[in-house]
C-alpha atoms as a PDB file:
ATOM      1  CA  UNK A   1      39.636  43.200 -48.360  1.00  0.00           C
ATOM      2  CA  UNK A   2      41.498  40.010 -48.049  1.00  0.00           C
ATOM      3  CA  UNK A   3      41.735  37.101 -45.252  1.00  0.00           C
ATOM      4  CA  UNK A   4      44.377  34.324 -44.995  1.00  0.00           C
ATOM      5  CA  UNK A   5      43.996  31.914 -42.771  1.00  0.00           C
ATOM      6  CA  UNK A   6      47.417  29.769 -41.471  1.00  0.00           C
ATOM      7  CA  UNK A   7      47.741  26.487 -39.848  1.00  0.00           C
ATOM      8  CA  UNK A   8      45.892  23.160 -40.473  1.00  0.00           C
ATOM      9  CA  UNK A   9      43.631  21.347 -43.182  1.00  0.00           C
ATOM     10  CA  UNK A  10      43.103  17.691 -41.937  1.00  0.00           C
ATOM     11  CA  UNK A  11      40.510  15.124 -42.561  1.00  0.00           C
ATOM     12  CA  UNK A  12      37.671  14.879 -40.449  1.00  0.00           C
ATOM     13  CA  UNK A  13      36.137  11.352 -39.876  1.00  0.00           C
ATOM     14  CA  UNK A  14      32.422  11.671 -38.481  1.00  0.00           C
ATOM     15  CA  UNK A  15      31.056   8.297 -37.113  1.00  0.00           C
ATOM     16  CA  UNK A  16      27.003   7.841 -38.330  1.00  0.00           C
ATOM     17  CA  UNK A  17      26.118   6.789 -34.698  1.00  0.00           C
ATOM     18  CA  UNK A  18      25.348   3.179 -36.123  1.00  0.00           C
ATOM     19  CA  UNK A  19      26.304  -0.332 -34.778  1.00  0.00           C
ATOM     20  CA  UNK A  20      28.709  -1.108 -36.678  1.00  0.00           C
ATOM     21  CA  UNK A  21      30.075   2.103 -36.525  1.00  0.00           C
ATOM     22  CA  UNK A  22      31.403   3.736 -39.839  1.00  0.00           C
ATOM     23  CA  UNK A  23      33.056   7.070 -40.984  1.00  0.00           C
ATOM     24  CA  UNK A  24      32.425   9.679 -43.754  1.00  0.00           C
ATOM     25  CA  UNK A  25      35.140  11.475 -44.939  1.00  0.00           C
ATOM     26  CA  UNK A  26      34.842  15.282 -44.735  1.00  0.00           C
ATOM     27  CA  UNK A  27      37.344  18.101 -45.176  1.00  0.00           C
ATOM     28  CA  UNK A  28      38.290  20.201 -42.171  1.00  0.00           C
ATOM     29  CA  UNK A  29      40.855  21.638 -39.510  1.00  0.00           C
ATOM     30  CA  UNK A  30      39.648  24.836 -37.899  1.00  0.00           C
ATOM     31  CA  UNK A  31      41.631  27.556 -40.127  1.00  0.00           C
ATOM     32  CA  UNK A  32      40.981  25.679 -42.836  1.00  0.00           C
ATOM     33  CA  UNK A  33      37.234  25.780 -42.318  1.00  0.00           C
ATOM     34  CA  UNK A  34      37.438  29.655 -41.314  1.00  0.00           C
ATOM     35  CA  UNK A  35      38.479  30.611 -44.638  1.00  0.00           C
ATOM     36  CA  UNK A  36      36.063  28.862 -46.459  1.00  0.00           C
ATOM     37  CA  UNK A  37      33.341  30.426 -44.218  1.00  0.00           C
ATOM     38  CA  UNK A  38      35.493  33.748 -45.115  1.00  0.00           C
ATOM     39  CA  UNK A  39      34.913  32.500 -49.251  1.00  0.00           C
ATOM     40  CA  UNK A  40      31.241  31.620 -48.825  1.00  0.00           C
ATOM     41  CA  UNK A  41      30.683  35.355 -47.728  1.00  0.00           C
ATOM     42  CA  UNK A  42      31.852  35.831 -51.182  1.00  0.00           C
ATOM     43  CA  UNK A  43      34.807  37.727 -49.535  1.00  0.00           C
ATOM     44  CA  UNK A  44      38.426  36.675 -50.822  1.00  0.00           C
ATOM     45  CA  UNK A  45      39.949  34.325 -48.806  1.00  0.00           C
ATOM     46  CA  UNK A  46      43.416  32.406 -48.594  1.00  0.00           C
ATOM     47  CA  UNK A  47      44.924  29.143 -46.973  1.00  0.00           C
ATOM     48  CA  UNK A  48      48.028  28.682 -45.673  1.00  0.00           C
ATOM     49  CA  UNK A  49      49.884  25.682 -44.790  1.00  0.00           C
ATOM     50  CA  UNK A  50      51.812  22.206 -45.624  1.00  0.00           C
ATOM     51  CA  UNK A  51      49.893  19.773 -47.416  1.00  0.00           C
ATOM     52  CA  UNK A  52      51.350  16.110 -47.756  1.00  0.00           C
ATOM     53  CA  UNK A  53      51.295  14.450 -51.095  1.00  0.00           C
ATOM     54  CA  UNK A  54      48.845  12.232 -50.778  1.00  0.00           C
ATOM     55  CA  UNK A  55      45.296  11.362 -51.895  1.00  0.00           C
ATOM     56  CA  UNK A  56      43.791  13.101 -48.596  1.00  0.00           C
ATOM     57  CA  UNK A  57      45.815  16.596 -49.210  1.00  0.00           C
ATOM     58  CA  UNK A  58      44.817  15.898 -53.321  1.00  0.00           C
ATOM     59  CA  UNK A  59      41.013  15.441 -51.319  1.00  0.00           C
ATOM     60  CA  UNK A  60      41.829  18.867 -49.228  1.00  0.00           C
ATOM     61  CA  UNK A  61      42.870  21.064 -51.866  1.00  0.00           C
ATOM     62  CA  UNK A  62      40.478  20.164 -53.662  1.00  0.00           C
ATOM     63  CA  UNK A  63      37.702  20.764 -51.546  1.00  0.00           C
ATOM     64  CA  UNK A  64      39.234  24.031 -50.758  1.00  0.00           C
ATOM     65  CA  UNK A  65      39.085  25.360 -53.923  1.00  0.00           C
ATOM     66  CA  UNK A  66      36.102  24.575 -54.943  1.00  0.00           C
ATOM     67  CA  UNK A  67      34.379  26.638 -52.204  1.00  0.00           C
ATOM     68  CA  UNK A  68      36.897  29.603 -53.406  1.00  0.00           C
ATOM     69  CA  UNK A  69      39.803  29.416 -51.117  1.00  0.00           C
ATOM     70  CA  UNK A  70      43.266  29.988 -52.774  1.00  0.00           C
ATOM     71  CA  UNK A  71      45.680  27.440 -51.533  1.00  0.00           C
ATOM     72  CA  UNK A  72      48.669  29.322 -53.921  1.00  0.00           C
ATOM     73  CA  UNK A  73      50.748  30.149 -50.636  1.00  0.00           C
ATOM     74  CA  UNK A  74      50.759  26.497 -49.316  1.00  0.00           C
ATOM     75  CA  UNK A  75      53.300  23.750 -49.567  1.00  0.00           C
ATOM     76  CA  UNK A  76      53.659  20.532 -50.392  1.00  0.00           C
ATOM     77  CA  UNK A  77      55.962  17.784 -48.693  1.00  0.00           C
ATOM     78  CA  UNK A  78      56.707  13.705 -49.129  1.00  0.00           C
ATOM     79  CA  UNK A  79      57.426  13.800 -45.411  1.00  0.00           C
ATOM     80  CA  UNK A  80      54.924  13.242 -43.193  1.00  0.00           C
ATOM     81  CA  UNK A  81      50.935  12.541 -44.089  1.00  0.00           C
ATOM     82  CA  UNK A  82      47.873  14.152 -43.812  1.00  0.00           C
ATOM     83  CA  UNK A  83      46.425  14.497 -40.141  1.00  0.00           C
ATOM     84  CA  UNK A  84      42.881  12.655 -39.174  1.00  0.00           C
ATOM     85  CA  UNK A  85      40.425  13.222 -37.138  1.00  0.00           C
ATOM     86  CA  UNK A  86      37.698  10.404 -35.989  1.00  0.00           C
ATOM     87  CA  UNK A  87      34.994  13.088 -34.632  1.00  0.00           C
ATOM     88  CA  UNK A  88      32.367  10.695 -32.718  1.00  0.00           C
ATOM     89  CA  UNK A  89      29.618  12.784 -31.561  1.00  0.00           C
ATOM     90  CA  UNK A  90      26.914  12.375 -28.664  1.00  0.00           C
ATOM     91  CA  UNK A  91      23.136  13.385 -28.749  1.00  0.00           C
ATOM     92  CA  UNK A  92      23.426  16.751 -28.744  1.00  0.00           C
ATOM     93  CA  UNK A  93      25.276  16.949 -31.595  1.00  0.00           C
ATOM     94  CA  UNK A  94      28.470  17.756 -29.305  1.00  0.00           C
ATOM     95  CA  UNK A  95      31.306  16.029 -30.895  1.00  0.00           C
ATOM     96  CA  UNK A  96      34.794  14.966 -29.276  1.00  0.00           C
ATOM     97  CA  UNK A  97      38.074  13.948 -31.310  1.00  0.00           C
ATOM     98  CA  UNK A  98      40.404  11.639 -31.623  1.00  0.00           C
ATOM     99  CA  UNK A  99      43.473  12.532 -33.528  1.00  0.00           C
ATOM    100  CA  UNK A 100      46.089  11.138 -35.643  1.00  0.00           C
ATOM    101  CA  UNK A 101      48.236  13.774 -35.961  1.00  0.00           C
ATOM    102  CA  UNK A 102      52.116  13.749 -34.984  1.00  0.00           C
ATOM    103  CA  UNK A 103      53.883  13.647 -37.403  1.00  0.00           C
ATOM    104  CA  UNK A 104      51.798  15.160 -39.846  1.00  0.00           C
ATOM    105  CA  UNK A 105      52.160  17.157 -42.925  1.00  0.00           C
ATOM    106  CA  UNK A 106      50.662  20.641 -41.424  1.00  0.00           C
ATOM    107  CA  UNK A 107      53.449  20.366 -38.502  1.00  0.00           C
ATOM    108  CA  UNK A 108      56.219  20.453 -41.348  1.00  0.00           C
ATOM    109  CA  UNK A 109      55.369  24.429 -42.316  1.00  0.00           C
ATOM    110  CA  UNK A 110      58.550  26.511 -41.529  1.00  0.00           C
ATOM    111  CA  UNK A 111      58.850  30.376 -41.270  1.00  0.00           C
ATOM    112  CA  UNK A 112      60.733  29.903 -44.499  1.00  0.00           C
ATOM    113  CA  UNK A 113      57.973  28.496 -46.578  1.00  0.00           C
ATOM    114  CA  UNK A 114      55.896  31.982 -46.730  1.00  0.00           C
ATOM    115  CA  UNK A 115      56.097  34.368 -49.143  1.00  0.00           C
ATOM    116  CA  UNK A 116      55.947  38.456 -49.023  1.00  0.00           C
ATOM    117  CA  UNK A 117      52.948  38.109 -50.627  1.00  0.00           C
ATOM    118  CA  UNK A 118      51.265  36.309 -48.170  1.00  0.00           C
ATOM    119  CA  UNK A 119      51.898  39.524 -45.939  1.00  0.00           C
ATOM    120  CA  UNK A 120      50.944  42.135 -48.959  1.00  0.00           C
ATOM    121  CA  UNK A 121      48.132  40.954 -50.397  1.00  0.00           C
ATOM    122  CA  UNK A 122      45.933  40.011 -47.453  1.00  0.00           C
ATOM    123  CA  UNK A 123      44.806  42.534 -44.369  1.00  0.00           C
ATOM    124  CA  UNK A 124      43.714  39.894 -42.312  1.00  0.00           C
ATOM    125  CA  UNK A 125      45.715  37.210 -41.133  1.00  0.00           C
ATOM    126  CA  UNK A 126      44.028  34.340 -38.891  1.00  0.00           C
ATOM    127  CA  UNK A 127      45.426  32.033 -36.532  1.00  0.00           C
ATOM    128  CA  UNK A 128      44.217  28.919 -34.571  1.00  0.00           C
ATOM    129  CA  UNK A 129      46.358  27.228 -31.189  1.00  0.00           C
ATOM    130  CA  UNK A 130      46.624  23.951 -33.398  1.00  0.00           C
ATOM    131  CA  UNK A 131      49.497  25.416 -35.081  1.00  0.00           C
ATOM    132  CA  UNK A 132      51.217  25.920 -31.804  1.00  0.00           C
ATOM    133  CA  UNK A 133      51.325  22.339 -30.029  1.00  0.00           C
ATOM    134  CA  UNK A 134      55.244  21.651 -31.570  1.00  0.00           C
ATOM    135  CA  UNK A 135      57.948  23.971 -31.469  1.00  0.00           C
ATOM    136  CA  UNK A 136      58.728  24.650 -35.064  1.00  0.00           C
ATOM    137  CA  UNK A 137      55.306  25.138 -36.566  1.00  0.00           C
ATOM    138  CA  UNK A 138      54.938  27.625 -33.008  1.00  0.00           C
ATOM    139  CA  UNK A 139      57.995  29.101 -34.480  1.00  0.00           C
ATOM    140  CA  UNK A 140      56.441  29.837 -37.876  1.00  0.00           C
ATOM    141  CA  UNK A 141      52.759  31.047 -36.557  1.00  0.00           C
ATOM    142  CA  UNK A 142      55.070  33.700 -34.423  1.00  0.00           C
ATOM    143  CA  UNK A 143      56.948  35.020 -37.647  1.00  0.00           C
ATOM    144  CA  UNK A 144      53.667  34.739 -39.331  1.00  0.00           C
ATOM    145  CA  UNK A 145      52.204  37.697 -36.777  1.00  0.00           C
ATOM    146  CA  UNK A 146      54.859  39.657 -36.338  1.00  0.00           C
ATOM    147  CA  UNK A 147      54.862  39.992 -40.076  1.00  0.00           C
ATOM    148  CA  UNK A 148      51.794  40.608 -40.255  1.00  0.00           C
ATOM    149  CA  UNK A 149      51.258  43.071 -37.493  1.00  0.00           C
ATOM    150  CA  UNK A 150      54.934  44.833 -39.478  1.00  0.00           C
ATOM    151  CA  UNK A 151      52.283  45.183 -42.626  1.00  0.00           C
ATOM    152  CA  UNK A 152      49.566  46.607 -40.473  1.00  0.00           C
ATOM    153  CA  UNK A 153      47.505  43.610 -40.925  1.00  0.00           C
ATOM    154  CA  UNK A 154      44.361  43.004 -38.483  1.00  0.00           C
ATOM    155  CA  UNK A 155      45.638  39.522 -36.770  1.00  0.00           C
ATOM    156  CA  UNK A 156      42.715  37.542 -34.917  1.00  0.00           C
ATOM    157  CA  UNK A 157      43.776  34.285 -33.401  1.00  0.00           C
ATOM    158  CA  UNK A 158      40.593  31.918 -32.000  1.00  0.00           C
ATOM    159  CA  UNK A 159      42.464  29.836 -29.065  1.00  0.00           C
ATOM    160  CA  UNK A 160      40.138  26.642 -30.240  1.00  0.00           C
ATOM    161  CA  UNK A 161      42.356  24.586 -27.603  1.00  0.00           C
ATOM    162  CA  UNK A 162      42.794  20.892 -28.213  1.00  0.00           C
ATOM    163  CA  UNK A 163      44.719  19.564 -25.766  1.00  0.00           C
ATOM    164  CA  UNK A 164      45.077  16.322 -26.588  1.00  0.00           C
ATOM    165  CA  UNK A 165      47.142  17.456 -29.560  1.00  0.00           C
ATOM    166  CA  UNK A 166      50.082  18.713 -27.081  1.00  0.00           C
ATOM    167  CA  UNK A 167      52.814  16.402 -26.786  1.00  0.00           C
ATOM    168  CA  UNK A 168      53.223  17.829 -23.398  1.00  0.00           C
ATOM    169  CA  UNK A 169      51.412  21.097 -21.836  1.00  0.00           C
ATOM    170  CA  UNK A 170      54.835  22.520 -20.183  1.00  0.00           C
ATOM    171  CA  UNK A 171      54.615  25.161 -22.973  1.00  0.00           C
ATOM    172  CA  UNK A 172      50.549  25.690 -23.155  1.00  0.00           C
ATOM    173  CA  UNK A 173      49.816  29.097 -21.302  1.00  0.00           C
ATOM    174  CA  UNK A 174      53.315  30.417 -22.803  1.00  0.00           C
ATOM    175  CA  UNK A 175      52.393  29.977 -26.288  1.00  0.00           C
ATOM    176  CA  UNK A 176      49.065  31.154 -25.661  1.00  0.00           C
ATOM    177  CA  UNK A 177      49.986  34.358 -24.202  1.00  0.00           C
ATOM    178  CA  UNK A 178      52.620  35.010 -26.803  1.00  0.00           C
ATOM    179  CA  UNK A 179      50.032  34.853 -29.747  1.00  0.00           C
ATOM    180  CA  UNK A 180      47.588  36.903 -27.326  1.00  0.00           C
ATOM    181  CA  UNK A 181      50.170  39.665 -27.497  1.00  0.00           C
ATOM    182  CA  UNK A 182      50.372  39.935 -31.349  1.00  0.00           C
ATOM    183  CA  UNK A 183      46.495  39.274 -31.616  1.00  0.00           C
ATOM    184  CA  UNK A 184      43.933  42.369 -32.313  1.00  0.00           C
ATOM    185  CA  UNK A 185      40.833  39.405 -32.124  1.00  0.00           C
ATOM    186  CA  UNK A 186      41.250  36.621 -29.898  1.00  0.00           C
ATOM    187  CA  UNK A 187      38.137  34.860 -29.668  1.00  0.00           C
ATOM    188  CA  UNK A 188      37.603  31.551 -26.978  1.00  0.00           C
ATOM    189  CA  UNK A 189      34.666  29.870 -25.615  1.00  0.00           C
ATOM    190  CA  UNK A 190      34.057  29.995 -22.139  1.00  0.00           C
ATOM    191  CA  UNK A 191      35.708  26.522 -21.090  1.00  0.00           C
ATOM    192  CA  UNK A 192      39.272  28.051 -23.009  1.00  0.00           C
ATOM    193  CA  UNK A 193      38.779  30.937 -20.753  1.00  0.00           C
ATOM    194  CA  UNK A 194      38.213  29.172 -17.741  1.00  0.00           C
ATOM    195  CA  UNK A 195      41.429  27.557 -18.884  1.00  0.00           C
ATOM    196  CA  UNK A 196      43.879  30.047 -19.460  1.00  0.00           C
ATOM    197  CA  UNK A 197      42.381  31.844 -16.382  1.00  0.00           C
ATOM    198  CA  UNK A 198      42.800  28.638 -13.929  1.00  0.00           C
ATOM    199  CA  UNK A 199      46.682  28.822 -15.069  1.00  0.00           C
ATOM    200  CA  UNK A 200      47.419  32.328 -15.394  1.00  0.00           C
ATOM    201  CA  UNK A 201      45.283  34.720 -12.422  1.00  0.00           C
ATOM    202  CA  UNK A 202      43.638  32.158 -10.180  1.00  0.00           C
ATOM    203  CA  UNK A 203      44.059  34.227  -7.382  1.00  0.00           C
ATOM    204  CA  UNK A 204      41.604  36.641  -8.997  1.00  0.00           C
ATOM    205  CA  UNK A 205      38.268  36.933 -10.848  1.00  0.00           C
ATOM    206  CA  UNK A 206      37.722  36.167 -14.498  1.00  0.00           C
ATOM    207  CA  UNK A 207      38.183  39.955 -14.687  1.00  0.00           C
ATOM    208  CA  UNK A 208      41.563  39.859 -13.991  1.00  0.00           C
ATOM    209  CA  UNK A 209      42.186  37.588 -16.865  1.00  0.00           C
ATOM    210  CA  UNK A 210      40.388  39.387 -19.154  1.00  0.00           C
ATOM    211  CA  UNK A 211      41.969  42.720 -18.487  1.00  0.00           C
ATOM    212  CA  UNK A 212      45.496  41.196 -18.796  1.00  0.00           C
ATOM    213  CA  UNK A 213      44.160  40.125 -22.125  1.00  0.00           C
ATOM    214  CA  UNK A 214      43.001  43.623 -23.189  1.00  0.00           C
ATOM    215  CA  UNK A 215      46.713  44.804 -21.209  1.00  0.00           C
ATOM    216  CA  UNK A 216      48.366  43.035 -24.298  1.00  0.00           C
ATOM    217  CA  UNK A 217      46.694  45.404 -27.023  1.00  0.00           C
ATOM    218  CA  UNK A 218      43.798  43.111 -27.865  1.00  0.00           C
ATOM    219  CA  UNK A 219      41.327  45.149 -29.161  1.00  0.00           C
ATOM    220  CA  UNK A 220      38.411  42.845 -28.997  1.00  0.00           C
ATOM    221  CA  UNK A 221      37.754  39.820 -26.957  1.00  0.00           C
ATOM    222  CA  UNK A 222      34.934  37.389 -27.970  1.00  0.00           C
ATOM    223  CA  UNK A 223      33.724  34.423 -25.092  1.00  0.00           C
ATOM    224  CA  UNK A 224      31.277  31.829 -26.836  1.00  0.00           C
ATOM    225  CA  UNK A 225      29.589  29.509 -24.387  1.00  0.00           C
ATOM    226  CA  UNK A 226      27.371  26.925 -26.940  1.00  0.00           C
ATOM    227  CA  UNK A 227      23.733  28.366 -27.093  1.00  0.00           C
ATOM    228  CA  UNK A 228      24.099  30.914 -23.567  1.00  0.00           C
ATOM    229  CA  UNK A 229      24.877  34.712 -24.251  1.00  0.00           C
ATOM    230  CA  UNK A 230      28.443  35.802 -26.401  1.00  0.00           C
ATOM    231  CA  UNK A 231      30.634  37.887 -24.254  1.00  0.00           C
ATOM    232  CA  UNK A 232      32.497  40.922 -26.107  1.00  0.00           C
ATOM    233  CA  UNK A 233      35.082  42.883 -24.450  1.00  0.00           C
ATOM    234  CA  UNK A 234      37.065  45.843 -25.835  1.00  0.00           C
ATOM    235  CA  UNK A 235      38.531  48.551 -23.511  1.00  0.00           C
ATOM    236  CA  UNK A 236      35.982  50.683 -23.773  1.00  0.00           C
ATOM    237  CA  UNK A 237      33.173  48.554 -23.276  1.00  0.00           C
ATOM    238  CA  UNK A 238      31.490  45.031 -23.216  1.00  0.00           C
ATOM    239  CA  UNK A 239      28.028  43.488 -23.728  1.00  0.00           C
ATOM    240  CA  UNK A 240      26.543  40.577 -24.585  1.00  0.00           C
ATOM    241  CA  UNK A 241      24.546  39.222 -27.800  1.00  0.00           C
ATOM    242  CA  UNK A 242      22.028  36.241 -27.401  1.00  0.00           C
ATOM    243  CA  UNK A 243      23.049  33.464 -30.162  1.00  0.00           C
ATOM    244  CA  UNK A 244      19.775  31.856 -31.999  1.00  0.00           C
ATOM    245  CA  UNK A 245      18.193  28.857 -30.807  1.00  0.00           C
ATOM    246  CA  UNK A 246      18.176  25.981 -32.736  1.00  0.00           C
ATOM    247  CA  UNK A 247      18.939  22.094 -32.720  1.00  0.00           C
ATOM    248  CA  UNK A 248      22.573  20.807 -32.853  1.00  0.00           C
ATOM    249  CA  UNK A 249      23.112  18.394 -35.352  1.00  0.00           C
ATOM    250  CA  UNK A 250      26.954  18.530 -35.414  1.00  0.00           C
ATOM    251  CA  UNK A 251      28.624  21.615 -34.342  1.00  0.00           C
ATOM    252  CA  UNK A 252      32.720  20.352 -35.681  1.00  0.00           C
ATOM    253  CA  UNK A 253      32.299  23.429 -37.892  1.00  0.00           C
ATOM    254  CA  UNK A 254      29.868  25.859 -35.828  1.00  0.00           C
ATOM    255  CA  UNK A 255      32.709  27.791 -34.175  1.00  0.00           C
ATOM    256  CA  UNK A 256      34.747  27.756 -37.020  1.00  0.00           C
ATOM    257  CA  UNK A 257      31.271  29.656 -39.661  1.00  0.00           C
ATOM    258  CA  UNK A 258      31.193  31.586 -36.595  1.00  0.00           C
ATOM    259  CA  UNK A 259      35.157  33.352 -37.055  1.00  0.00           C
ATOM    260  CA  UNK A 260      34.616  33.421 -40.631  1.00  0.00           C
ATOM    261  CA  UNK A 261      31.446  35.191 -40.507  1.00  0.00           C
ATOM    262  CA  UNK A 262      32.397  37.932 -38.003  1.00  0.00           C
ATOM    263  CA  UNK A 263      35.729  38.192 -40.166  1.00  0.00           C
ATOM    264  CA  UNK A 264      33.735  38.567 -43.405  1.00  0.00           C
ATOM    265  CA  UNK A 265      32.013  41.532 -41.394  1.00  0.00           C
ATOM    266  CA  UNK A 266      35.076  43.132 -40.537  1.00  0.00           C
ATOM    267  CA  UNK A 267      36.833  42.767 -44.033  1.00  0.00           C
ATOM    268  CA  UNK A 268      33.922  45.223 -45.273  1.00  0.00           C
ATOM    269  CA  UNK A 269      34.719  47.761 -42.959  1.00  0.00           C
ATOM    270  CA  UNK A 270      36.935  50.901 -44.320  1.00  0.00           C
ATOM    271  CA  UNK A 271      39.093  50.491 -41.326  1.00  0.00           C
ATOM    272  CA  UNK A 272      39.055  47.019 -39.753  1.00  0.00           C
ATOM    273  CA  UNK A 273      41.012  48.268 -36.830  1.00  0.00           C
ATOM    274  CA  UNK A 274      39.128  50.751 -36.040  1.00  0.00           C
ATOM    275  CA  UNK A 275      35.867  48.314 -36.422  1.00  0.00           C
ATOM    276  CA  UNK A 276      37.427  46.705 -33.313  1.00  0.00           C
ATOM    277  CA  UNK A 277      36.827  49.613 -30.987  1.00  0.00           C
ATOM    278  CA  UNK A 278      32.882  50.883 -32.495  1.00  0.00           C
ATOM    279  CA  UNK A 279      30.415  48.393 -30.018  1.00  0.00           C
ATOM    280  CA  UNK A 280      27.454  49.230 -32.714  1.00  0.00           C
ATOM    281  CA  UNK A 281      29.781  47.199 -35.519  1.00  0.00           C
ATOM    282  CA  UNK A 282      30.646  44.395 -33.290  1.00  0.00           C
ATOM    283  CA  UNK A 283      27.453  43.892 -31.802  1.00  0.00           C
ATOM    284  CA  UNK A 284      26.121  43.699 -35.719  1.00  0.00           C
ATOM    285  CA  UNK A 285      29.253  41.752 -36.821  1.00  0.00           C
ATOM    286  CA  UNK A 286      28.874  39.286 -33.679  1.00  0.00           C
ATOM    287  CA  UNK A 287      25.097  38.790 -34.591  1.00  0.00           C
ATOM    288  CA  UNK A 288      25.737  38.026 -38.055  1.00  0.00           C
ATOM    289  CA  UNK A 289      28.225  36.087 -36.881  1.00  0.00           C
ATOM    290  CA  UNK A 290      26.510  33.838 -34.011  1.00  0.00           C
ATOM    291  CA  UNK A 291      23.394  33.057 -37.237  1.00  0.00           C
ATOM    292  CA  UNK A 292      26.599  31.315 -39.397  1.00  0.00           C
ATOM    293  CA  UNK A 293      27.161  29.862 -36.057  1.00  0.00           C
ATOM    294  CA  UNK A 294      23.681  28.388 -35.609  1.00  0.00           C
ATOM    295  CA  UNK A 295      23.732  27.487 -39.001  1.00  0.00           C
ATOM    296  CA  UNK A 296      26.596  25.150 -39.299  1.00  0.00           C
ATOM    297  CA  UNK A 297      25.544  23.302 -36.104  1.00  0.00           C
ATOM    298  CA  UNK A 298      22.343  22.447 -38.233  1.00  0.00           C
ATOM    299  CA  UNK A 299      23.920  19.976 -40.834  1.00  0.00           C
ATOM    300  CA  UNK A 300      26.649  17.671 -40.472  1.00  0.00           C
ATOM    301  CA  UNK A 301      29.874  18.222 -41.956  1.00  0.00           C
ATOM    302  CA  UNK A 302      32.762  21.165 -42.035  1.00  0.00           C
ATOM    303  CA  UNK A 303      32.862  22.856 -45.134  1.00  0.00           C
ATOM    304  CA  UNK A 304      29.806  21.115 -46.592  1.00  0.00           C
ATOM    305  CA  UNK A 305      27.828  22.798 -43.072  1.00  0.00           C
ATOM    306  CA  UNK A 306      29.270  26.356 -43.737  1.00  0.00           C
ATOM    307  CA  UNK A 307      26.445  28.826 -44.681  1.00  0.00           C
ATOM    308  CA  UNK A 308      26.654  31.281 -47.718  1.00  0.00           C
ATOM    309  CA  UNK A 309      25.960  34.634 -47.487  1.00  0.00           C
ATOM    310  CA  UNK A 310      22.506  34.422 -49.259  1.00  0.00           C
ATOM    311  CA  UNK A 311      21.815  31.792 -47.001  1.00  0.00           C
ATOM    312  CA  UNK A 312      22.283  33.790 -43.729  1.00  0.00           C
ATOM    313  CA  UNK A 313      19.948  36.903 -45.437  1.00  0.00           C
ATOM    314  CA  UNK A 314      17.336  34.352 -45.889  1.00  0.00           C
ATOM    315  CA  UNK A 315      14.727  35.134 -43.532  1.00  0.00           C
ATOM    316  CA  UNK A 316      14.110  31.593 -43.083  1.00  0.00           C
ATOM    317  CA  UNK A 317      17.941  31.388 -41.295  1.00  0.00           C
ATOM    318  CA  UNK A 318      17.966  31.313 -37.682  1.00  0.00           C
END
């Protein structure tokens, strides 16, 4: 079973924590990463988006298919370039960005641009809040969904906020919400949910915003908080699953192995949506998932940090 993944491939710029500082190129943006973690499941996997026509998109495409992502139902455009990233990072391995983004090639994407294949040959569609910071490519990741959800596709959208990408955050809790609605998966780490709960129900507990996200026929909630305890939620139950320990080298890419490893999970099951509601398959899906987690924090790099699948059933895997 099939995943496509929408939104952004940009160039990540890592700094080697030297005096004088320098940069290694990398490939990256957070869908773009989830579907090669999808591919190096060995699970088919898609990319979706506008791609400028220069050497960084040549760089991008590349990259993406030689880890086995299709790139057949993206664009190209002379109108804008490819997005950067400088991604500093501190001891820990935590990193922070800086972007040069607007205007950018992956902003150009209109609902136009996507096929009915895109929508036929995939059952899982994937989504990131990237694609929603300008009101056009918000446009498209909304027909995108609705399609989807019209073709009975499983939709999972991982909020993966960036705020300093928003021009202005007027629209922020809006557009989040609206993608909630159309999302079976939304998965956000505890700081996104302290977020969205600070502007939506901050006259309540937590609770309240997680059962207005359930309300919205979410099937499955997942709340990462770095190396503490991943919250699940579904509306019939919710527990928690203890992520290995190990020691952050870089994790640009962790959350990113982590999406594409519990959707690699769930495009093995006979009924995906159904998957959503079983707590024995998404504690096992969330486990597998949290090791690809671990693993990508390990080594430095987005795609080049993704695990395999032989890798994770190594013993010697965290």
């Amino acid at each position: 079973m099939s995943v496509i993944c929408f939104g952004e491939a940009l160039i990540d710029l890592l700094s080697d924590d030297k005096a004088p500082e320098s940069f290694t190129k990398y490939a990256g943006g957070a869908p773009a990463n989830v579907a090669v973690a999808v591919a190096k499941q060995g699970i088919k996997a898609s990319f979706c988006g506008m791609f400028s026509n220069d050497s960084f998109a040549e760089f991008l495409l590349s990259e993406l298919r030689n880890y086995g992502v299709e790139t057949q139902y993206s664009r190209r455009t002379d109108k804008a370039k490819t997005a950067l990233a400088f991604v500093p990072l501190d001891e820990s391995g935590e990193r922070s960005f800086s972007f040069y983004r607007s205007p950018s090639a992956d902003l150009l994407f209109r609902a136009q641009d996507f096929t009915p294949e895109v929508f036929i040959n995939h059952r899982i569609l994937h989504v990131c809040s990237n694609s929603l910071s300008e009101a056009n490519i918000y446009k498209a990741t909304i027909y995108a969904l609705s399609q989807a959800k019209s073709h009975s596709m499983v939709c999972s959208f991982d909020i993966n906020l960036r705020l300093n990408l928003w021009p202005s955050q007027r629209y922020i809790i809006d557009r989040l919400w609206h993608v909630i609605a159309l999302s079976d998966i939304v998965k956000l780490s505890q700081q996104e949910l302290d977020f969205l709960h600070q502007h939506s129900h901050t006259e309540h507990g937590q609770n309240k915003t997680i059962d207005a996200i359930l309300a919205t026929n979410t099937k499955c909630i997942i709340v990462t908080d770095g190396a503490k305890p991943i919250k699940c939620y579904t509306n019939s139950c919710q527990f928690q699953v203890l992520p290995p320990k190990v020691e952050a080298i870089d994790t640009t890419a962790a959350g990113d192995a982590f999406v594409g490893g519990f959707l690699s999970q769930l495009s093995k099951h006979e009924s995906p949506s159904m998957a959503l509601t079983c707590e024995s398959f998404l504690t096992s899906a969330i486990n597998y998932a949290s090791r690809c987690g671990a693993y990508a924090a390990t080594i430095k790099g987005a795609f080049s940090s993704i695990p395999s699948g032989e890798q994770i059933l190594d013993e010697r895997t965290p």
